[in-house]
Protein backbone atom coordinates (compact mmCIF):
# COMPACT_ATOMS: atom_id res chain seq x y z
CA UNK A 1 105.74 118.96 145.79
CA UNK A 2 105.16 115.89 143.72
CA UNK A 3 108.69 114.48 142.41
CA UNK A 4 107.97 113.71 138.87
CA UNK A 5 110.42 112.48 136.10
CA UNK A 6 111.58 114.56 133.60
CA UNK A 7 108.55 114.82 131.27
CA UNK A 8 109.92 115.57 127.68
CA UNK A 9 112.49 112.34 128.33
CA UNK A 10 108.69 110.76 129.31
CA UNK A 11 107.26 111.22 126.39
CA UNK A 12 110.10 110.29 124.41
CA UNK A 13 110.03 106.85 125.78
CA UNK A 14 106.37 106.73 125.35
CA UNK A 15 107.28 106.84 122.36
CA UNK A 16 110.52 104.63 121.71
CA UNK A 17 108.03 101.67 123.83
CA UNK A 18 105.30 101.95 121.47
CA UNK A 19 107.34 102.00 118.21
CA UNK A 20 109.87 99.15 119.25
CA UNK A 21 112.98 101.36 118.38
CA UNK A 22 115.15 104.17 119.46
CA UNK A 23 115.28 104.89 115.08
CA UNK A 24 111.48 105.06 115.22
CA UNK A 25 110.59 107.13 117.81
CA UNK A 26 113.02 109.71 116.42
CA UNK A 27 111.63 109.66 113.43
CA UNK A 28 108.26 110.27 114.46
CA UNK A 29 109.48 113.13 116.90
CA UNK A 30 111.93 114.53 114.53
CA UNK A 31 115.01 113.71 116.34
CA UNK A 32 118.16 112.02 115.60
CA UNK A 33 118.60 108.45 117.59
CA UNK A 34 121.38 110.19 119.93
CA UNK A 35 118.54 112.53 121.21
CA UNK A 36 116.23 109.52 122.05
CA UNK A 37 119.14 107.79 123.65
CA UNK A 38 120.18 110.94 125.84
CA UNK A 39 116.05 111.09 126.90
CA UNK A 40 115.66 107.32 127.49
CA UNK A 41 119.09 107.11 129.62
CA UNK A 42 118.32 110.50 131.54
CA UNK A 43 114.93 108.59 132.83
CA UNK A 44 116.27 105.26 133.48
CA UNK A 45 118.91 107.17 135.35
CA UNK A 46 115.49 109.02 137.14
CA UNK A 47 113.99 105.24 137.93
CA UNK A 48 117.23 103.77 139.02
CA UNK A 49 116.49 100.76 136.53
CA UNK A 50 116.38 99.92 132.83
CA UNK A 51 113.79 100.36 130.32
CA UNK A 52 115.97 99.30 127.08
CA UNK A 53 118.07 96.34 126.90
CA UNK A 54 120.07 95.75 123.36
CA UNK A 55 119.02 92.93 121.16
CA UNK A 56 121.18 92.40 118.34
CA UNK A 57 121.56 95.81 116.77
CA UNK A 58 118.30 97.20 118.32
CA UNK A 59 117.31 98.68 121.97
CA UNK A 60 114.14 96.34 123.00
CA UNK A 61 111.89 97.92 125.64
CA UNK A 62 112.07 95.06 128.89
CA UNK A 63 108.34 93.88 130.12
CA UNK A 64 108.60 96.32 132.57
CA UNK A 65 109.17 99.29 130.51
CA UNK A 66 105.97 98.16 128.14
CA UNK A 67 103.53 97.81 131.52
CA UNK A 68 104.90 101.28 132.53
CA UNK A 69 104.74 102.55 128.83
CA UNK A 70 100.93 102.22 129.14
CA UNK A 71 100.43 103.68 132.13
CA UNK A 72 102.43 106.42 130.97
CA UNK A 73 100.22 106.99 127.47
CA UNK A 74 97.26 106.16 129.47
CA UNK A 75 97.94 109.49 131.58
CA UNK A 76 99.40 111.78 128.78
CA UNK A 77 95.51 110.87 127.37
CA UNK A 78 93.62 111.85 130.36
CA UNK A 79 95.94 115.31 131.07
CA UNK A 80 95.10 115.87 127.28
CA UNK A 81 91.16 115.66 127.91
CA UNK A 82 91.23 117.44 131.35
CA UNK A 83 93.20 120.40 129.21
CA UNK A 84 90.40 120.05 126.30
CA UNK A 85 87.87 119.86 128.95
CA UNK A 86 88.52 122.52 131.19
CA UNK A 87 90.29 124.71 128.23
CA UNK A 88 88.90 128.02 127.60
CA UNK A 89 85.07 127.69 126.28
CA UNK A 90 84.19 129.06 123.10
CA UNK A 91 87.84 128.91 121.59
CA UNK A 92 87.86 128.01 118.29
CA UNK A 93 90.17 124.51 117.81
CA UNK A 94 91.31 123.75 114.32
CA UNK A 95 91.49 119.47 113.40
CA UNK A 96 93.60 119.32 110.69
CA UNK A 97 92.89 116.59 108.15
CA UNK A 98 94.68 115.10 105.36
CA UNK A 99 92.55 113.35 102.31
CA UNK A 100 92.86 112.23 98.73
CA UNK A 101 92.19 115.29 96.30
CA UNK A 102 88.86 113.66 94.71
CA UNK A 103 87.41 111.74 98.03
CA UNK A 104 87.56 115.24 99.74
CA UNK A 105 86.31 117.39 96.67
CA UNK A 106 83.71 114.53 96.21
CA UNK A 107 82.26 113.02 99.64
CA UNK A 108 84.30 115.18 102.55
CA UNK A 109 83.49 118.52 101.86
CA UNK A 110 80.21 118.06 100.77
CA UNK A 111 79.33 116.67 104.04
CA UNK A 112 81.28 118.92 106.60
CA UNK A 113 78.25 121.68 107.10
CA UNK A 114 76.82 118.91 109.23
CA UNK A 115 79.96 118.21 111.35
CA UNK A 116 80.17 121.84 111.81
CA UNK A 117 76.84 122.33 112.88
CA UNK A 118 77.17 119.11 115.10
CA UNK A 119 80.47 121.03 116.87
CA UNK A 120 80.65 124.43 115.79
CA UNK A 121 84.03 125.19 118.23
CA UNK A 122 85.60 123.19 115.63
CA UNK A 123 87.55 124.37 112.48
CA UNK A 124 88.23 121.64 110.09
CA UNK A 125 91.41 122.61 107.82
CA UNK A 126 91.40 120.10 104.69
CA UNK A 127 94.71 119.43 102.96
CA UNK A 128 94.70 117.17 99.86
CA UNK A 129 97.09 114.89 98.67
CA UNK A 130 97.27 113.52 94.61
CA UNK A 131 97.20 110.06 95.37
CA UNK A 132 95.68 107.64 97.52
CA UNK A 133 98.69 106.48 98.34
CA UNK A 134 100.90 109.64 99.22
CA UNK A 135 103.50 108.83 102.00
CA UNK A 136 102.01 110.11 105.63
CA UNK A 137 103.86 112.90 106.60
CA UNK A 138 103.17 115.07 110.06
CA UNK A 139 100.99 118.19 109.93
CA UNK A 140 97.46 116.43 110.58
CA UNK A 141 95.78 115.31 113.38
CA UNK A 142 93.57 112.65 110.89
CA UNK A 143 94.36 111.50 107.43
CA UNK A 144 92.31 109.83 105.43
CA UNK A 145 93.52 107.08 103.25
CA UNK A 146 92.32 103.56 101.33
CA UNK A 147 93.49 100.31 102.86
CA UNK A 148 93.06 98.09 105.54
CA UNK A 149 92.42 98.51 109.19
CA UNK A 150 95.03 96.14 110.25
CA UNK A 151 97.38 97.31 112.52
CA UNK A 152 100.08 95.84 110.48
CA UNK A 153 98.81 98.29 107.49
CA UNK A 154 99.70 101.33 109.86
CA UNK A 155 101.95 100.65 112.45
CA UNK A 156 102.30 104.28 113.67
CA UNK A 157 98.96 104.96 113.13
CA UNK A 158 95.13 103.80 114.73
CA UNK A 159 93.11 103.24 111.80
CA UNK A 160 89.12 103.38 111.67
CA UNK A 161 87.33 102.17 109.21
CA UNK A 162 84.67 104.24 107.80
CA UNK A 163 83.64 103.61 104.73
CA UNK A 164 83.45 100.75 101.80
CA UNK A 165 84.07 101.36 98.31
CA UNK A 166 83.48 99.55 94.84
CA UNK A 167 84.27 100.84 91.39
CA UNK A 168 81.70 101.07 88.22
CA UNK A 169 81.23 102.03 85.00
CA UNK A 170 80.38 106.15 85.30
CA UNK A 171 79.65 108.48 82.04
CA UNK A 172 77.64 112.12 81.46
CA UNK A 173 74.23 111.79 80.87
CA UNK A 174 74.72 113.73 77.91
CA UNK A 175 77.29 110.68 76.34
CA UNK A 176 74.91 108.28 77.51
CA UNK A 177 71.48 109.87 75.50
CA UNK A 178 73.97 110.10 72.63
CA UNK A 179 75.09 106.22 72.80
CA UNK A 180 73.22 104.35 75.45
CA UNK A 181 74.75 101.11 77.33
CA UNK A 182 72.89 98.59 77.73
CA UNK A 183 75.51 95.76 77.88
CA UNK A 184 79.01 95.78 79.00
CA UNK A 185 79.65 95.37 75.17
CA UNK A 186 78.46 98.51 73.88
CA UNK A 187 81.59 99.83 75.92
CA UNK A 188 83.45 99.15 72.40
CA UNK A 189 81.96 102.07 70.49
CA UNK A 190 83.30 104.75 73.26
CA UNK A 191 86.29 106.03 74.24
CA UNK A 192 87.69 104.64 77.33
CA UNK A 193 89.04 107.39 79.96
CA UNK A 194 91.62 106.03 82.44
CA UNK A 195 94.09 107.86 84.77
CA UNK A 196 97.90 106.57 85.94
CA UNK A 197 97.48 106.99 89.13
CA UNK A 198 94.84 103.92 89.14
CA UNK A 199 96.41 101.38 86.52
CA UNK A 200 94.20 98.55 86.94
CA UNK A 201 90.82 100.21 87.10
CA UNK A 202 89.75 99.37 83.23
CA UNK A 203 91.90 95.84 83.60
CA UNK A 204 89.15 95.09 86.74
CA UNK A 205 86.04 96.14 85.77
CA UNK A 206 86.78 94.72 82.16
CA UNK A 207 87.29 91.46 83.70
CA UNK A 208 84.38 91.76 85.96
CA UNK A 209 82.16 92.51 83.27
CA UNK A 210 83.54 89.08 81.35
CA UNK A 211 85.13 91.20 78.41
CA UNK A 212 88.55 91.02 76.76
CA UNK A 213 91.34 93.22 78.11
CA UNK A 214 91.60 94.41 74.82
CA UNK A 215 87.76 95.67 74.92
CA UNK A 216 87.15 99.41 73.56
CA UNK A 217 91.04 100.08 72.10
CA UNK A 218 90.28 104.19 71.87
CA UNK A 219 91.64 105.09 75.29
CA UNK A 220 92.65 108.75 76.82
CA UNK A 221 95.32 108.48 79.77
CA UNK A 222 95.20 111.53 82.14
CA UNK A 223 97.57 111.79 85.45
CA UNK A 224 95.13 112.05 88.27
CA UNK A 225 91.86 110.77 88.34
CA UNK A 226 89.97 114.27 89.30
CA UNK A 227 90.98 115.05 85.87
CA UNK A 228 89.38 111.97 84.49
CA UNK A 229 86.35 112.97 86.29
CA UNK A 230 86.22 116.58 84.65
CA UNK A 231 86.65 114.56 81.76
CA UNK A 232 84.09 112.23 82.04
CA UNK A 233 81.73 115.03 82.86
CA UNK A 234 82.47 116.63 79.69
CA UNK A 235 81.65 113.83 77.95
CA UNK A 236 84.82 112.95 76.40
CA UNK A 237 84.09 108.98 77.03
CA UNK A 238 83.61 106.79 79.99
CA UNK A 239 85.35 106.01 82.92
CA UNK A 240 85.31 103.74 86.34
CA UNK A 241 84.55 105.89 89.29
CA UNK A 242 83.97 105.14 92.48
CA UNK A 243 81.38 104.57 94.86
CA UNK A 244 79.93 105.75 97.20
CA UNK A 245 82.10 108.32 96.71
CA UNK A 246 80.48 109.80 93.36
CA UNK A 247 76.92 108.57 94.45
CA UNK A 248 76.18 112.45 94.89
CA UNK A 249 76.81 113.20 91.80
CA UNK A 250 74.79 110.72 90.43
CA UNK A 251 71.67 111.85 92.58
CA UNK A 252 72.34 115.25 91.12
CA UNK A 253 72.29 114.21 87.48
CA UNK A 254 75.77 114.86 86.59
CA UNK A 255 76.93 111.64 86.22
CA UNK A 256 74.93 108.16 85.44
CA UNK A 257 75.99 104.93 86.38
CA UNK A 258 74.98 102.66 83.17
CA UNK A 259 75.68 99.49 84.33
CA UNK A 260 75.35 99.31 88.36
CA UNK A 261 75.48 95.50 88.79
CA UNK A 262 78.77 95.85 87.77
CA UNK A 263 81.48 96.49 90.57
CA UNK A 264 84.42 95.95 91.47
CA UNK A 265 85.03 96.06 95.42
CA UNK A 266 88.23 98.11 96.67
CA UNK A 267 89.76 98.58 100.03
CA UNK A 268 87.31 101.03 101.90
CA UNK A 269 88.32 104.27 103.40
CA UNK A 270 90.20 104.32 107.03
CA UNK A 271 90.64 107.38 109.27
CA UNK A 272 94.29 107.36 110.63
CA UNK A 273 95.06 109.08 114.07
CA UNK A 274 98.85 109.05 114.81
CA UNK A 275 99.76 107.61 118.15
CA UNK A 276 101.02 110.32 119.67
CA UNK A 277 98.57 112.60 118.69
CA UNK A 278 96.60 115.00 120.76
CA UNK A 279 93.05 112.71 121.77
CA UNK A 280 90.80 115.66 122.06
CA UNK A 281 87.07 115.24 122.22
CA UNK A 282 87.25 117.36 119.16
CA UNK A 283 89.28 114.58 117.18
CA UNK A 284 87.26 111.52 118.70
CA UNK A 285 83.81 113.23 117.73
CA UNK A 286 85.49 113.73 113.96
CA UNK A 287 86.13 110.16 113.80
CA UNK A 288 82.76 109.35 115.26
CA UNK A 289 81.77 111.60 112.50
CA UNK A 290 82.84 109.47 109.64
CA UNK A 291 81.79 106.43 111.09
CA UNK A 292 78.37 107.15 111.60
CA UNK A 293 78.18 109.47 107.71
CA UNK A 294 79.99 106.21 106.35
CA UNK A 295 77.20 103.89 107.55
């Protein structure tokens, strides 16, 4: 029989290599720093040698322990895609998928039928956070969040860009017959519809458009922009939406876009896989997914 090290202390110093600290791997594991240390000394006890050496108040991985760090993550991936490839066939696998309330409402769900119908094994369960910028907590296998791709952006995360965004003026086509807008000026005679949760958006497109901050002074504050949206459907007064995350809805006639040439760029979307998450082909053809509905 093969002799092979103890595999749970394995993967816990997979984990304390990749992360740079005892502190973070037990956080992402969900295990206090004495646990990591027990793992870690329990395999370097295995090896005969040291894989953590103290550097002021911190345990640094040695060179050695890196180079064998990837060879160890390298073969955790390839047991995880023999298991997904020589699994059971036809058993249904749920990817579980964490997105902003109006990007999945808006552009996610819309669009699933076709991933479904791409890999019908797969069960996508969507969870929805309020913000764009809700902490990441565990329970997904992808999350989907606005920001950069930069590692240093998500250090416990790989992030893959999907998809660009850039805000603009958005009202009903209803408001619009009523009071066209045919100028950023005209903006004065509406009400202006903004949301906490994205401060700056009027403050942005107001300079972008070369008007006063002060521009249209009748404004209607609502928590979370999905609520601004109902309300700019309504027809309660204009708003800045996003695209091309709301470019449905203006194909469809709910919304219009009055003044297009307008826009203000934002961060586009990312696709976040944890580290130590499971790299099915399920999960890698989700991501490919997004990339290639993104584009």
């Amino acid at each position: 029989m093969r002799r092979l090290p103890p595999l749970n202390a394995l993967r816990i110093f997979e984990v304390a290599a990749r992360t740079g600290s005892y502190a973070a791997a037990g956080a992402e594991l969900g295990l206090t720093h004495g646990a990591v240390s027990r793992q870690i000394a329990a395999l370097e006890s295995w090896l005969g040698q040291r894989l953590f050496v103290r550097s002021g108040r911190r345990m640094v991985a040695t060179p050695a322990a890196r180079a064998f760090a990837g060879e160890v993550s390298l073969s955790f991936d390839r047991v995880t895609a023999a298991a997904d490839a020589y699994g059971r066939r036809g058993a249904r696998r749920i990817l579980r998928v964490s997105a902003p309330t109006t990007f999945a409402i808006r552009w996610l769900i819309p669009r699933l039928e076709r991933f479904h119908l791409e890999r019908p094994e797969v069960e996508v369960a969507v969870t929805t956070t309020t913000t764009l910028h809700d902490e990441l907590r565990g329970g997904f296998d992808v999350a989907i969040r606005q920001g950069s791709a930069e590692r240093e952006a998500w250090p416990q995360h790989r992030a893959v860009r999907f998809l660009g965004e850039a805000d603009t003026l958005i009202a009903s086509p209803a408001l619009f017959a009523r009071s066209p807008i045919r100028m950023a000026s005209d903006i004065a005679e509406h009400i202006l519809l903004a949301t906490e949760t994205r401060p700056g958006d009027w403050d942005d497109w107001l300079g972008r458009a070369g008007l006063s901050p002060t521009t249209g002074r009748r404004r209607r504050m609502f928590d979370h922009f999905f609520v601004t949206l109902q309300a700019a459907k309504d027809g309660l007064g204009l708003a800045i939406g996003p695209m091309p995350v709301l470019c449905d809805d203006v194909a469809n006639g709910h919304l219009v876009a009055p003044l297009p040439d307008i826009r203000v760029p934002r961060a586009g979307y990312v696709a976040l896989v944890p580290f130590d998450a499971d790299k099915t082909s399920s999960l890698a053809a989700f991501i490919d997914w997004l990339v290639a509905e993104g584009a």
